[in-house]
C-alpha atoms as a PDB file:
ATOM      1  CA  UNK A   1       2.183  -6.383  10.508  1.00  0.00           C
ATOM      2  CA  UNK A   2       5.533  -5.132   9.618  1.00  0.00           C
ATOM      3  CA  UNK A   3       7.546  -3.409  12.435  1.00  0.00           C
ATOM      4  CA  UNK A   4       6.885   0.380  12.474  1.00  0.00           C
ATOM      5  CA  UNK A   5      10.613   1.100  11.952  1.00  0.00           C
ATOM      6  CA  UNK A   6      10.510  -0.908   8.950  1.00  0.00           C
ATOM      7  CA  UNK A   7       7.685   0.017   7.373  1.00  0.00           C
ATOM      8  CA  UNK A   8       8.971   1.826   4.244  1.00  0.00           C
ATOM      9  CA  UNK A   9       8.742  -0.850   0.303  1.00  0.00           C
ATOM     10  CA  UNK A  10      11.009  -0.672  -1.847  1.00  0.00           C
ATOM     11  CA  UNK A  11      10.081   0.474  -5.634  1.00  0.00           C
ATOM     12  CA  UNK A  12       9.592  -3.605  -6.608  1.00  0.00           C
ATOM     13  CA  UNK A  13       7.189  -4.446  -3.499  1.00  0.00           C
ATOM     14  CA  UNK A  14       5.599  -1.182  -3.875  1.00  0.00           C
ATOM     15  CA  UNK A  15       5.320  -2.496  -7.399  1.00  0.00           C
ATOM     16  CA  UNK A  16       3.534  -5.798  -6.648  1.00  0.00           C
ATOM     17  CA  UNK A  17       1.519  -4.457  -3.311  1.00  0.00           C
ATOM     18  CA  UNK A  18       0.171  -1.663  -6.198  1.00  0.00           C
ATOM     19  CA  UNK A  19      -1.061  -4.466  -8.466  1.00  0.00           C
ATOM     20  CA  UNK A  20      -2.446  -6.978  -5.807  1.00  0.00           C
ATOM     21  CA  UNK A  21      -4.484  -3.271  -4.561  1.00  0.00           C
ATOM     22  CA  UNK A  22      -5.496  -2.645  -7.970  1.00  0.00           C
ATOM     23  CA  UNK A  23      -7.108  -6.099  -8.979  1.00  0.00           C
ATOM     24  CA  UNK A  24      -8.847  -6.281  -6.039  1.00  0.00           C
ATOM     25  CA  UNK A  25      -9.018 -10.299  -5.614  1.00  0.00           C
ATOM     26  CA  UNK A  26      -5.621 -12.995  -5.101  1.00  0.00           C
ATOM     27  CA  UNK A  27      -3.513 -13.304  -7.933  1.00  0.00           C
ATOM     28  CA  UNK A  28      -0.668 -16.193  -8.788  1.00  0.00           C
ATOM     29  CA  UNK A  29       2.628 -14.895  -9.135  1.00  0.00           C
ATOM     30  CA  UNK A  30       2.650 -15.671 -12.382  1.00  0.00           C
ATOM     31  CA  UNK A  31      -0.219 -13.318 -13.139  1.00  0.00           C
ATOM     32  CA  UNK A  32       1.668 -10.344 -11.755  1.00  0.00           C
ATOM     33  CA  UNK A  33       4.681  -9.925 -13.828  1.00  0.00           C
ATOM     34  CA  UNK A  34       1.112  -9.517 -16.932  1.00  0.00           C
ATOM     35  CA  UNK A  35       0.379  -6.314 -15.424  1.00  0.00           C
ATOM     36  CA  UNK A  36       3.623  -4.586 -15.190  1.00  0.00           C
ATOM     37  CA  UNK A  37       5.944  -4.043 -17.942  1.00  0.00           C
ATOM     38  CA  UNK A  38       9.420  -4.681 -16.840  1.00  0.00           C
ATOM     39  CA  UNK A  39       8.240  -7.199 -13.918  1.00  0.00           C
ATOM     40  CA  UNK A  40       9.318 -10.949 -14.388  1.00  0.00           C
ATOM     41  CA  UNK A  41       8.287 -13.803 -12.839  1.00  0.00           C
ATOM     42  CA  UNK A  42      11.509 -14.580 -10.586  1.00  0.00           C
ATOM     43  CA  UNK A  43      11.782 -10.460  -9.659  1.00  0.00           C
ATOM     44  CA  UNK A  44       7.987 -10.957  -8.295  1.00  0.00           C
ATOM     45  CA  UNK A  45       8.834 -14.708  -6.702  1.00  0.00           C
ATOM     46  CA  UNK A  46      11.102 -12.604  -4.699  1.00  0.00           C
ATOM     47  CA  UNK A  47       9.142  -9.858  -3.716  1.00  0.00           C
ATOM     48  CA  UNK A  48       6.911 -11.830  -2.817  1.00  0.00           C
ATOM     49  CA  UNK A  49       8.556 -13.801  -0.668  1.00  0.00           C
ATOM     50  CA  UNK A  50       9.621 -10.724   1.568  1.00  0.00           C
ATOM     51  CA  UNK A  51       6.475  -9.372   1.629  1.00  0.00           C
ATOM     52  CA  UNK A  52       4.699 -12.653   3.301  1.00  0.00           C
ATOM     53  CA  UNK A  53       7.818 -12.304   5.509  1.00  0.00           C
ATOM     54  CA  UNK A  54       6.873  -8.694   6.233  1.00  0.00           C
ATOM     55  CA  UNK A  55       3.131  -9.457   6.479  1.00  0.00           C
ATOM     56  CA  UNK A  56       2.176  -7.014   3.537  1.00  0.00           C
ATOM     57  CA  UNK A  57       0.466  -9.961   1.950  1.00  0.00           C
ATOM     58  CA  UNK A  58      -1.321 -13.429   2.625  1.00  0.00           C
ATOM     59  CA  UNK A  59      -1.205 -17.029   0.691  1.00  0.00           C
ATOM     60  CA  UNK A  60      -5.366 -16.503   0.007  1.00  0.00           C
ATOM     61  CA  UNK A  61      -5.367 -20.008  -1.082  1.00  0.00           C
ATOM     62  CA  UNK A  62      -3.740 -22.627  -3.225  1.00  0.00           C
ATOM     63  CA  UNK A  63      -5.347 -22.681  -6.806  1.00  0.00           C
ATOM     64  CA  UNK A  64      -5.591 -24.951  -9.553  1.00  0.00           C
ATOM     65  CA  UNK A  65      -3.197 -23.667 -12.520  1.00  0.00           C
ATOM     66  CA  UNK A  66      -2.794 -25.256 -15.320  1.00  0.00           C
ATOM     67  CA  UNK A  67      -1.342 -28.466 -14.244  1.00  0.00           C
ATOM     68  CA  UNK A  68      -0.046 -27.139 -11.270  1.00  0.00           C
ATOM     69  CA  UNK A  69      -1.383 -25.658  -7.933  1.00  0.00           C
ATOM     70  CA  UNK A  70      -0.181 -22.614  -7.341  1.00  0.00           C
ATOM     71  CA  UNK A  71      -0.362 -19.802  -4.557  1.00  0.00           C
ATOM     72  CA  UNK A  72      -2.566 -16.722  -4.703  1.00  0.00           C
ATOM     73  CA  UNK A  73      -2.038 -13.862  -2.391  1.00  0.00           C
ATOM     74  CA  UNK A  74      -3.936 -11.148  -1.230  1.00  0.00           C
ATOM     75  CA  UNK A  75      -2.692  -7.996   0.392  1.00  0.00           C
ATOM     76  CA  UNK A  76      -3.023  -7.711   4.397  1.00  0.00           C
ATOM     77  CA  UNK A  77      -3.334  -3.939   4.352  1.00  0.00           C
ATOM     78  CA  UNK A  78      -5.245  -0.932   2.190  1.00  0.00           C
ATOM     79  CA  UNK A  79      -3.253   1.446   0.154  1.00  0.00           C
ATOM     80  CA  UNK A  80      -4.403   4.063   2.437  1.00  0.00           C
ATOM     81  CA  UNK A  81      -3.349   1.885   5.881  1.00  0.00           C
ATOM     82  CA  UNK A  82      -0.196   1.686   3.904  1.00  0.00           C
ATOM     83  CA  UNK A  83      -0.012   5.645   4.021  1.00  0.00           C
ATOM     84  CA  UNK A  84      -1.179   6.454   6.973  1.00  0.00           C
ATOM     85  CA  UNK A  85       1.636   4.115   8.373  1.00  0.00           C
ATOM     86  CA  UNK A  86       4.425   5.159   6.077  1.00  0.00           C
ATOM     87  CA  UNK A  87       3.751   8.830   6.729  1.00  0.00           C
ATOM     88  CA  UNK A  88       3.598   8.220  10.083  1.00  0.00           C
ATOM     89  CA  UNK A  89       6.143   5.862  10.763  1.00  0.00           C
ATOM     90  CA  UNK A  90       8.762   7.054   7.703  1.00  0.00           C
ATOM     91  CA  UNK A  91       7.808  11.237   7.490  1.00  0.00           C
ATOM     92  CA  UNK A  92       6.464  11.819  11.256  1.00  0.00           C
ATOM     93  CA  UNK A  93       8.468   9.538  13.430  1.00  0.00           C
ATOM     94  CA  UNK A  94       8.764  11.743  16.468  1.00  0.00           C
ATOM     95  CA  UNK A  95       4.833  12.738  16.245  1.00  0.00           C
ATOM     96  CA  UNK A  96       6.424  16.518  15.602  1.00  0.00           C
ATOM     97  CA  UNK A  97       2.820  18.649  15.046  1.00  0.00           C
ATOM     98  CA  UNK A  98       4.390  21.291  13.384  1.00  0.00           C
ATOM     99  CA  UNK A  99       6.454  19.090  10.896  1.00  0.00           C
ATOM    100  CA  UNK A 100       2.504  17.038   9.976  1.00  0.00           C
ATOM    101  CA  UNK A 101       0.937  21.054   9.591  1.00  0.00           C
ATOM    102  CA  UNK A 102       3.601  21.708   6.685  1.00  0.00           C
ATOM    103  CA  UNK A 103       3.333  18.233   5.596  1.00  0.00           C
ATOM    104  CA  UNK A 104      -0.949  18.951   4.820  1.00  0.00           C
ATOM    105  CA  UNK A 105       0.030  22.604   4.119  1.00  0.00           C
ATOM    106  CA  UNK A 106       2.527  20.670   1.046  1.00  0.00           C
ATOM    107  CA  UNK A 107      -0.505  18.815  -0.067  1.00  0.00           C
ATOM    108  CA  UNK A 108      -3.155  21.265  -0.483  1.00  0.00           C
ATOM    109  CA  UNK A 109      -0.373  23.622  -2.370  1.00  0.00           C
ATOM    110  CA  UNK A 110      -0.084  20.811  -4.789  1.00  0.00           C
ATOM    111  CA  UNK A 111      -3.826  19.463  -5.105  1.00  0.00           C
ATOM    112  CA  UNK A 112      -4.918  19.934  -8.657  1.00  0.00           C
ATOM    113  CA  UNK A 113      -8.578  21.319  -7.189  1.00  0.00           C
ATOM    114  CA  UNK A 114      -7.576  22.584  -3.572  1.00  0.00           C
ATOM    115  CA  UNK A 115     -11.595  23.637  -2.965  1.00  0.00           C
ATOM    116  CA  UNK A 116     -12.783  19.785  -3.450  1.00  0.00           C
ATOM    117  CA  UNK A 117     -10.041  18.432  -1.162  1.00  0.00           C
ATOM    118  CA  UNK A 118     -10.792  21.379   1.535  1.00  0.00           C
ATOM    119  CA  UNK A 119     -14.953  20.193   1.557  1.00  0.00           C
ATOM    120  CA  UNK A 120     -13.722  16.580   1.410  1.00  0.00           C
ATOM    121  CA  UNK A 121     -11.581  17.092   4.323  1.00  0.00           C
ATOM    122  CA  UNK A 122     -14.111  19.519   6.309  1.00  0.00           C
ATOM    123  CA  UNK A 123     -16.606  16.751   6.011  1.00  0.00           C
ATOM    124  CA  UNK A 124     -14.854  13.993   7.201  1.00  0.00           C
ATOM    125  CA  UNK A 125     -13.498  16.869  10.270  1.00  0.00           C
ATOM    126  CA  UNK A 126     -16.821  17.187  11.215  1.00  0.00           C
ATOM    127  CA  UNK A 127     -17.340  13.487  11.069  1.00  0.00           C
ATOM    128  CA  UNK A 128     -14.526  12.919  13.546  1.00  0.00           C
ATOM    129  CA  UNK A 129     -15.038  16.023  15.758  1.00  0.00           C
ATOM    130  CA  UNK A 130     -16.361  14.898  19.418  1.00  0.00           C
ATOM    131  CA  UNK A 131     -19.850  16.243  20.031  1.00  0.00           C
END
């Protein structure tokens, strides 16, 4: 996994990481730049490259395409590991309570339905809470 101080993706590996999430099963490079406007095939050969180096993402296996065999990757994390570890890592590096208290107090000023996100949050408290 990639160090903790080094966790942050840049807007292009963000990008790619948001497409392999979204589809949900490995996709050839050259599938990628299909689902992005503005995304070609040598910007995602690159990103892709540093991401296997980063251990976002996986070769999944080597598929048949076209002529050629080609490599599909899979992402190595969730979206929400992804998160959790950029807030944590790029927002909260210290572990400063107060700073992650205004950090939740930001997001349930700017949830569209603030009641929802407060029952979906008590819920999973309770959950968690030791008994």
């Amino acid at each position: 996994m990639a160090d903790k101080k080094d966790f942050a993706l840049s807007k292009r590996e963000l990008d790619v990481m948001n497409i392999l999430w979204a589809e949900g099963k490995p996709l050839i490079a050259s599938e990628i730049p299909k689902r992005k406007q503005g995304l070609s095939i040598n910007t995602v050969q690159v990103v892709l490259k540093k991401l296997l180096k980063r251990d976002f993402i996986k070769v999944a296996d080597i598929v048949q395409s076209g002529t050629v065999l080609s490599r599909s990757y899979a992402p190595v994390i969730t979206p929400e590991e992804y998160a959790v570890n950029f807030v944590t890592s790029e927002v909260f590096p210290f572990g400063k309570s107060g700073m992650k208290a205004r950090f939740l107090n930001a997001l349930f000023d700017s949830a569209e339905n603030d009641g929802e996100l407060i029952d979906e949050l008590e819920r999973y408290i309770q959950e968690k809470r030791p008994r």
